[in-house]
Structures are given as C-alpha cells and as structure tokens.
N, C-alpha and C. Protein backbone atom coordinates (compact mmCIF):
# COMPACT_ATOMS: atom_id res chain seq x y z
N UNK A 1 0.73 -37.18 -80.14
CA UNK A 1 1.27 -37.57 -78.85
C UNK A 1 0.22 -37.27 -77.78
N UNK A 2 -0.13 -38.38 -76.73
CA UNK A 2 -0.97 -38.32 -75.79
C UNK A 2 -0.21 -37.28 -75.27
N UNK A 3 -1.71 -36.93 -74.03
CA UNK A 3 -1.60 -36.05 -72.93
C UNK A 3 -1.71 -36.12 -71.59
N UNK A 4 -0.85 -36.50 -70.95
CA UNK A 4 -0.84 -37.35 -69.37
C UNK A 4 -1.12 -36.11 -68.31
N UNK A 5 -2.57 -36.01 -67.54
CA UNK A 5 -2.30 -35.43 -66.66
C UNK A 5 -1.86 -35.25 -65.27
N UNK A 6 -2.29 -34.47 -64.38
CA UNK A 6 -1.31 -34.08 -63.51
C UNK A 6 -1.81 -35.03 -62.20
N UNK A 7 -3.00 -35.31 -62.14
CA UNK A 7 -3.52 -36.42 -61.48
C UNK A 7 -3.26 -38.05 -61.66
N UNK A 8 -3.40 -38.11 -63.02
CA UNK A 8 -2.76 -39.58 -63.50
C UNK A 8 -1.28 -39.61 -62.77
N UNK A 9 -0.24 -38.88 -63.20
CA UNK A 9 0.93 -38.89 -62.97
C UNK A 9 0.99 -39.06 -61.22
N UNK A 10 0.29 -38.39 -60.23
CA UNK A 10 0.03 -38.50 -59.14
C UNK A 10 -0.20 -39.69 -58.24
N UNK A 11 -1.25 -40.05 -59.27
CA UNK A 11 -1.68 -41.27 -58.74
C UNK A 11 -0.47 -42.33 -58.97
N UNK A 12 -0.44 -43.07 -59.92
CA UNK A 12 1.14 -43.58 -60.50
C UNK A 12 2.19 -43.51 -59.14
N UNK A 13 2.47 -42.01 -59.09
CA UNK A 13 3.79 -41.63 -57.95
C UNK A 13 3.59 -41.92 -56.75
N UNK A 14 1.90 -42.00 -56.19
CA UNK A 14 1.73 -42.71 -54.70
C UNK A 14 1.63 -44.31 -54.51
N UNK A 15 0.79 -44.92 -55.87
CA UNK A 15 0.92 -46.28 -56.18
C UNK A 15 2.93 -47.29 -55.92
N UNK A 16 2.91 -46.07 -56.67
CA UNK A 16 5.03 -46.68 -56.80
C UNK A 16 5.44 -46.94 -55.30
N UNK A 17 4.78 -45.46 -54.19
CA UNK A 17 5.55 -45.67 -53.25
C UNK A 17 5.27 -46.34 -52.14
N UNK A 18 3.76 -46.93 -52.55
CA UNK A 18 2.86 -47.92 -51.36
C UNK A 18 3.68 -49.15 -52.13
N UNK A 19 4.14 -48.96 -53.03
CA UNK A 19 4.12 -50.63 -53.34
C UNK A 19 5.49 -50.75 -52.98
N UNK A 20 6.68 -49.61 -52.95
CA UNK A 20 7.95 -49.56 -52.98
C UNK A 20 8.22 -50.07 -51.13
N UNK A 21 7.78 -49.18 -50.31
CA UNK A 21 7.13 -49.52 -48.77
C UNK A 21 6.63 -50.67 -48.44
N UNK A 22 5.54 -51.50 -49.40
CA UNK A 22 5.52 -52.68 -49.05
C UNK A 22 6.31 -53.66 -49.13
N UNK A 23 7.33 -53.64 -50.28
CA UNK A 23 8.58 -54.04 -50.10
C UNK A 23 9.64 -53.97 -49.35
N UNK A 24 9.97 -53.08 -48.65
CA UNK A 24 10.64 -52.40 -48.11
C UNK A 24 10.08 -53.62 -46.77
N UNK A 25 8.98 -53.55 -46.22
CA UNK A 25 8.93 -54.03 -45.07
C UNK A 25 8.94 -55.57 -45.39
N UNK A 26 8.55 -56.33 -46.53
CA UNK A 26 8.78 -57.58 -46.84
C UNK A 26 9.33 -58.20 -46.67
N UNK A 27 10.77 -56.84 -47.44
CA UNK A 27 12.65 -57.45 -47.13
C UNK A 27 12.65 -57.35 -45.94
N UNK A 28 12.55 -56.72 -45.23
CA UNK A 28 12.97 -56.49 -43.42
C UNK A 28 12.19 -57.49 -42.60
N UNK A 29 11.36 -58.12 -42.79
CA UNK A 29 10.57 -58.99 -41.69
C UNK A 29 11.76 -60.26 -42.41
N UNK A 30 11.90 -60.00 -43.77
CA UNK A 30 12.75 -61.81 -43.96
C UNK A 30 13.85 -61.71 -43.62
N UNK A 31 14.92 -60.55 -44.18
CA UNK A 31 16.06 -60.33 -42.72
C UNK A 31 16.14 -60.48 -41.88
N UNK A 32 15.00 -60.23 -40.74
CA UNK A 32 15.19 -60.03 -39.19
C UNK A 32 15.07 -62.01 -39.05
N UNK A 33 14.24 -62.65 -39.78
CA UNK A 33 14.15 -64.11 -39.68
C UNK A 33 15.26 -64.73 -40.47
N UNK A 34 15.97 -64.07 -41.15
CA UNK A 34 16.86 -65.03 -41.98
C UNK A 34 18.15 -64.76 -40.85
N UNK A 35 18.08 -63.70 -40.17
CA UNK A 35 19.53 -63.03 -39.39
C UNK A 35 19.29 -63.89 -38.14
N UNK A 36 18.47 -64.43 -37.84
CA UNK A 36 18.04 -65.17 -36.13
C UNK A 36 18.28 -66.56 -36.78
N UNK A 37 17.99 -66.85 -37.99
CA UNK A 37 17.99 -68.40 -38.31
C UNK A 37 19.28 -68.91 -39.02
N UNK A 38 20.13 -67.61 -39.40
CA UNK A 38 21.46 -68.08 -39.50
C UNK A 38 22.34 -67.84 -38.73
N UNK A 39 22.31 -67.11 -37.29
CA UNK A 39 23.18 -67.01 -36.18
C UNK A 39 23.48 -67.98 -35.47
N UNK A 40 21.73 -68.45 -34.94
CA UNK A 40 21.82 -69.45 -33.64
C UNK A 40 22.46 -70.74 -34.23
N UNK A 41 22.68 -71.26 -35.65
CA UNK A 41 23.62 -72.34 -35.74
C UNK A 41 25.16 -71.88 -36.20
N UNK A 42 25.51 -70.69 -36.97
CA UNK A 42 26.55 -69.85 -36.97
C UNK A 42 27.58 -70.11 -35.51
N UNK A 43 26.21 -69.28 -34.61
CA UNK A 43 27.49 -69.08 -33.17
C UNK A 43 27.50 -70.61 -32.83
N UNK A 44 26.43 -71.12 -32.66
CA UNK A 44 26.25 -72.45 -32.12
C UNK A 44 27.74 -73.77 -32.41
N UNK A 45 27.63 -73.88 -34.04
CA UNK A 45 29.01 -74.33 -34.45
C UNK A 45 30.14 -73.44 -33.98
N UNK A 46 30.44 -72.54 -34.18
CA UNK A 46 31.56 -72.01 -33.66
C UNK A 46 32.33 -72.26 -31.98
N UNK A 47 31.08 -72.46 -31.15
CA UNK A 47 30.95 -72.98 -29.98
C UNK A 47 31.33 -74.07 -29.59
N UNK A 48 30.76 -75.57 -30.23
CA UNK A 48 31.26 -76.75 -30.32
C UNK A 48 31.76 -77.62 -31.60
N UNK A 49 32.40 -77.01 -32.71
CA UNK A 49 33.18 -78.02 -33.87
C UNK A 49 34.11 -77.14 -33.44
N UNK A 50 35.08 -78.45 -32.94
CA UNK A 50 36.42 -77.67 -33.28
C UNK A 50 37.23 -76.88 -34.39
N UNK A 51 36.78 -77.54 -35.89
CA UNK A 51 37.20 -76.68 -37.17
C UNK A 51 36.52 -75.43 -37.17
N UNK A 52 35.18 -74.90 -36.94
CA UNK A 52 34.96 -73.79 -36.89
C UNK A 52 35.77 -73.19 -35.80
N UNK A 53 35.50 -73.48 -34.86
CA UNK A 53 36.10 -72.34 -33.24
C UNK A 53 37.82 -71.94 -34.25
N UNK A 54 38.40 -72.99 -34.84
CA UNK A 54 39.59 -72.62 -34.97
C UNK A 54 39.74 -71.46 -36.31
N UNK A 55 38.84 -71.48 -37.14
CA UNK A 55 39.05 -71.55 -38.73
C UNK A 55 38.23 -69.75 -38.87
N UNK A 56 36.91 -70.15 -37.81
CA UNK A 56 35.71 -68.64 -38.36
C UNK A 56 36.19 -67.78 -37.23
N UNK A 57 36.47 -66.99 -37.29
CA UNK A 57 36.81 -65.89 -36.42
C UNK A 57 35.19 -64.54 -36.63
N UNK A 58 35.15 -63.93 -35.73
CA UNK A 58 34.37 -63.18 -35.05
C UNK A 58 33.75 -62.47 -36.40
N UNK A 59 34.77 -62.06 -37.51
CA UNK A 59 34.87 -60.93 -38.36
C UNK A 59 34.03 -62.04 -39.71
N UNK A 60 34.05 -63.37 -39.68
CA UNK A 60 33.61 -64.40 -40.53
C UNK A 60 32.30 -64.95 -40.27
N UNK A 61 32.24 -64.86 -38.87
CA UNK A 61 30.83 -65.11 -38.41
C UNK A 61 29.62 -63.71 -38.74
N UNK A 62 30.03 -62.55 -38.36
CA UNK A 62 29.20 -61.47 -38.79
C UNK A 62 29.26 -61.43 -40.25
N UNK A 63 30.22 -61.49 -41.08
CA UNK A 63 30.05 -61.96 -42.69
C UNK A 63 28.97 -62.67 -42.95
N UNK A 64 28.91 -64.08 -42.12
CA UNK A 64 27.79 -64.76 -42.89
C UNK A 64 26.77 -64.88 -42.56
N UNK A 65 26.72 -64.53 -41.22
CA UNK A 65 25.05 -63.89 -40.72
C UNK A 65 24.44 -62.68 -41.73
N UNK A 66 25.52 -61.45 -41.50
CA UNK A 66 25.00 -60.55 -42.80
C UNK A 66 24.65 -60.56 -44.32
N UNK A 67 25.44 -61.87 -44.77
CA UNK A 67 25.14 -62.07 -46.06
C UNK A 67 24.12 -62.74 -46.13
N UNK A 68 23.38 -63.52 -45.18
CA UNK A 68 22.02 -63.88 -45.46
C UNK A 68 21.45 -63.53 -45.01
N UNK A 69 21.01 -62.52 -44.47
CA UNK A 69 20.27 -61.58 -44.27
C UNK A 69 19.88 -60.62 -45.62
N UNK A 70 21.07 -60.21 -45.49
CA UNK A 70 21.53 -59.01 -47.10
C UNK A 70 20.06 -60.04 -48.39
N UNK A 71 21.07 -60.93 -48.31
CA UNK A 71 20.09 -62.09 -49.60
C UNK A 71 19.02 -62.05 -49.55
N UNK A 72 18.52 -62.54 -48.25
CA UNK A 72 16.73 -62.65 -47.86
C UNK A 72 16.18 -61.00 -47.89
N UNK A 73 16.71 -60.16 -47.40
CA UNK A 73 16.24 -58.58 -47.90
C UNK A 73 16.01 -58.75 -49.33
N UNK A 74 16.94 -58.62 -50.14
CA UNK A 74 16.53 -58.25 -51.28
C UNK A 74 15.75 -59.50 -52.40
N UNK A 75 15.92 -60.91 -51.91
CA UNK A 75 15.05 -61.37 -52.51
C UNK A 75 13.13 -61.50 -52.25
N UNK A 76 12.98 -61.32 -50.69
CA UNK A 76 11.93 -61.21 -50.68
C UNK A 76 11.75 -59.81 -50.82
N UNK A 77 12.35 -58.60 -51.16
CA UNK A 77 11.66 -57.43 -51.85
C UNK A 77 11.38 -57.39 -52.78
N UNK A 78 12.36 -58.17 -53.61
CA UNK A 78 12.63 -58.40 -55.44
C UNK A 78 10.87 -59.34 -55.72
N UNK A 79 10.62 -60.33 -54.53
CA UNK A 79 9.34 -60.88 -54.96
C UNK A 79 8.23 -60.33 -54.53
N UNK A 80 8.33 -59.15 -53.75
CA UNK A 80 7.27 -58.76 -53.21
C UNK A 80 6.48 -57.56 -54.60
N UNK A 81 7.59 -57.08 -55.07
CA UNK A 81 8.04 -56.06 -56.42
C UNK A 81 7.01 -56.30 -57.48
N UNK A 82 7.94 -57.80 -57.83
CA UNK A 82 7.14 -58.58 -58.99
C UNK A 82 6.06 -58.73 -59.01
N UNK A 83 5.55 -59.11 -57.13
CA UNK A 83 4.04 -59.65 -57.45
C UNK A 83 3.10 -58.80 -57.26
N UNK A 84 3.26 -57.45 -56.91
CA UNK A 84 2.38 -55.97 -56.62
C UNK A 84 2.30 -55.63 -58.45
N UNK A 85 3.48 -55.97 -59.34
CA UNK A 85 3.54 -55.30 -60.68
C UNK A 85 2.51 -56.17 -61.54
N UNK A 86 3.07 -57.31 -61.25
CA UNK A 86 2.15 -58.30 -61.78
C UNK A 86 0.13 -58.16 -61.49
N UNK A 87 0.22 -57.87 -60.19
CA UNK A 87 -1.26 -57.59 -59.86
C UNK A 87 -1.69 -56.37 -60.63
N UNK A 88 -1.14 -55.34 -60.50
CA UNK A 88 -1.58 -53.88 -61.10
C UNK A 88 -1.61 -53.89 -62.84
N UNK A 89 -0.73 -54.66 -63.28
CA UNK A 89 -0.42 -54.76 -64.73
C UNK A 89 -2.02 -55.46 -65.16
N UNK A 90 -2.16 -56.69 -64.34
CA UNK A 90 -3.60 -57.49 -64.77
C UNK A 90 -4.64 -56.73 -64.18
N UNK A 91 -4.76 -55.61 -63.05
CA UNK A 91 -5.68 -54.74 -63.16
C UNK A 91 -6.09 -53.15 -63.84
N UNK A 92 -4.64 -53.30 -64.81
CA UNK A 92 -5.03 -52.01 -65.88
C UNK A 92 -5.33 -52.60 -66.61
N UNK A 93 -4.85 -54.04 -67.16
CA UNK A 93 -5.35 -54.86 -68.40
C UNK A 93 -6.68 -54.36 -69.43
N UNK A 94 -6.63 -54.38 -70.37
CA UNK A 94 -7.82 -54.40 -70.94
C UNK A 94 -8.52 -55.87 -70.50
N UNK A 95 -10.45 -55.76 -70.53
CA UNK A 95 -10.55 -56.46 -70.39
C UNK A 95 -10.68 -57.88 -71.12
N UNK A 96 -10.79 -57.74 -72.53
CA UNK A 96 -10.86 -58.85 -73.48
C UNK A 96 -8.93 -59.88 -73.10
N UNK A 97 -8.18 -59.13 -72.19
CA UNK A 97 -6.79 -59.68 -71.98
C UNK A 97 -7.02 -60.36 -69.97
N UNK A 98 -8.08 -60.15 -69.71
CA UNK A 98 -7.88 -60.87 -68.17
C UNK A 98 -8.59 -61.82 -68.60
N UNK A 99 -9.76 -62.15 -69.19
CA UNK A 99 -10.13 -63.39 -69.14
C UNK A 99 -9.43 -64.92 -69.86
N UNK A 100 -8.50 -65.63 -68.86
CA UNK A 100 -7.80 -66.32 -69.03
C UNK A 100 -8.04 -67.65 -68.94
N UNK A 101 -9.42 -68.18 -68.61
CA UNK A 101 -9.79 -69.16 -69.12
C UNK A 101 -9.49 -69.92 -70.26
N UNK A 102 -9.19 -71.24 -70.41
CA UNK A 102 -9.12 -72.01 -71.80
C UNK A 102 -10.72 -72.14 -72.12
N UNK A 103 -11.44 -72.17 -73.30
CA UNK A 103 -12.74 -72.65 -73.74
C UNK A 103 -12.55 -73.66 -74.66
N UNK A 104 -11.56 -74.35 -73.98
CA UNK A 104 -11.35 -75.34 -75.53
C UNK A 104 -12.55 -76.43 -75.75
N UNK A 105 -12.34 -77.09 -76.80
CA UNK A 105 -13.43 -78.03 -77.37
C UNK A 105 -13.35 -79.69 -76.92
N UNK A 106 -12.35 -79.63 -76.05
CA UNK A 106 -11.20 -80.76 -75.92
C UNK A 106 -12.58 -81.62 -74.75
N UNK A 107 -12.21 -83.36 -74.38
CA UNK A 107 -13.34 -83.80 -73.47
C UNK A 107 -13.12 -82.88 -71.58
N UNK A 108 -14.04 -82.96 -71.18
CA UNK A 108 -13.80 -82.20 -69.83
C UNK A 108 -12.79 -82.98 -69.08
N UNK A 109 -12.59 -82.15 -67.78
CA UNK A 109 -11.63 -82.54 -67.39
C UNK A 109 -12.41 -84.23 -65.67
N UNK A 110 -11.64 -84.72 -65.17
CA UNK A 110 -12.28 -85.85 -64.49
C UNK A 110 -12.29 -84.70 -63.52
N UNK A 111 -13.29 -85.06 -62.44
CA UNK A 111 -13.93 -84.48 -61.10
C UNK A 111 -12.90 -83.80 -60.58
N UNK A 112 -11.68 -84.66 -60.32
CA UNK A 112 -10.54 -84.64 -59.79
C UNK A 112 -9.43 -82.90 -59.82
N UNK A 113 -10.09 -82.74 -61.19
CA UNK A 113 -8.77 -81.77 -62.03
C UNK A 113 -9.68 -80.87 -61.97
N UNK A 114 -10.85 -80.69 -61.76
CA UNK A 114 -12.15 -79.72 -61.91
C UNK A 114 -11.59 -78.11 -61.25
N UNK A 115 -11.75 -77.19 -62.10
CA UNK A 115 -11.34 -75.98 -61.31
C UNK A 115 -12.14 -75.68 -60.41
C-alpha cells in the first residue's frame, strides 16, 4: 500500500477549494443574470396579460424567478466543476495518454478540415 504525504494531501485540499470557489462564483454571476432575465418578462406579463394579472399571484411570481435562478446556479456550477476536473485529470495524465492526435494512414484531410 502506497504512502500519501502530508503535502500531496495539501495540495489536493487547496486545489478542491480554488476550484470549489470558482464555481461557486460561476453559479452566482448566472443567477444574478438568469434572476434579471426572468423577472423583467415575469413582472412585465403579469402587468399587461390579463390571464397572468388574474392567475400568478405575488407568491408564483417569486417561485419562478427563483427557480431559475436556483437552475442557472447549479447548472453553471455543475459545468464549471466538470470542466476544472476535466482540465486537472488531463494535466495529471500520464503522458503517453494526452497525446490525442489521430496518426492514421487514411488520405489527408482537404485545406478546409485542416487542424
């Protein structure tokens, strides 16, 4: 059984929490834009369709402003997550596993498709 030291483990525990923080603010900048971009037509309808003014009451309108907000928090954290894990995973990689090039034998590709 390996032997993990006390620095490895360290490092790891500050990595987790820069990346946990960068999420953290990811979700919150897309909240604060998802909460402004689902109000101003929220209140807006409520204002002039008569089926809303009658139907969404005060307690229905903060429901669905908050629930997309709530959504956009945690999905742009959930992608901010993935793509910090994804980066760090391909920079512990061994290296015979990053080089991801095809070398196939196949004819080249036209100008067009050229990487």
């Amino acid at each position: 059984m390996s032997t993990v030291s006390r620095a490895s483990l360290d490092q790891k525990l500050a990595l987790a929490k820069r990346c946990s923080r960068e999420a953290t603010m990811a979700g919150f900048k897309a909240a604060a834009v998802a909460t402004v971009a689902s109000a101003v037509p929220t209140l807006a309808s409520v204002r002039m369709l008569p089926w809303a003014k009658a139907n969404i009451n005060p307690t229905g309108q903060a429901l669905i402003i908050s629930t997309v907000a709530g959504m956009a928090y945690f999905i742009a954290a959930d992608k901010k997550i993935l793509s910090l894990a994804r980066r760090h995973s391909f920079e512990n990689a061994p290296e015979h596993l990053k080089n991801t090039s095809y070398q196939g034998t196949g004819r080249p590709h036209p100008a067009f498709f050229r990487p």
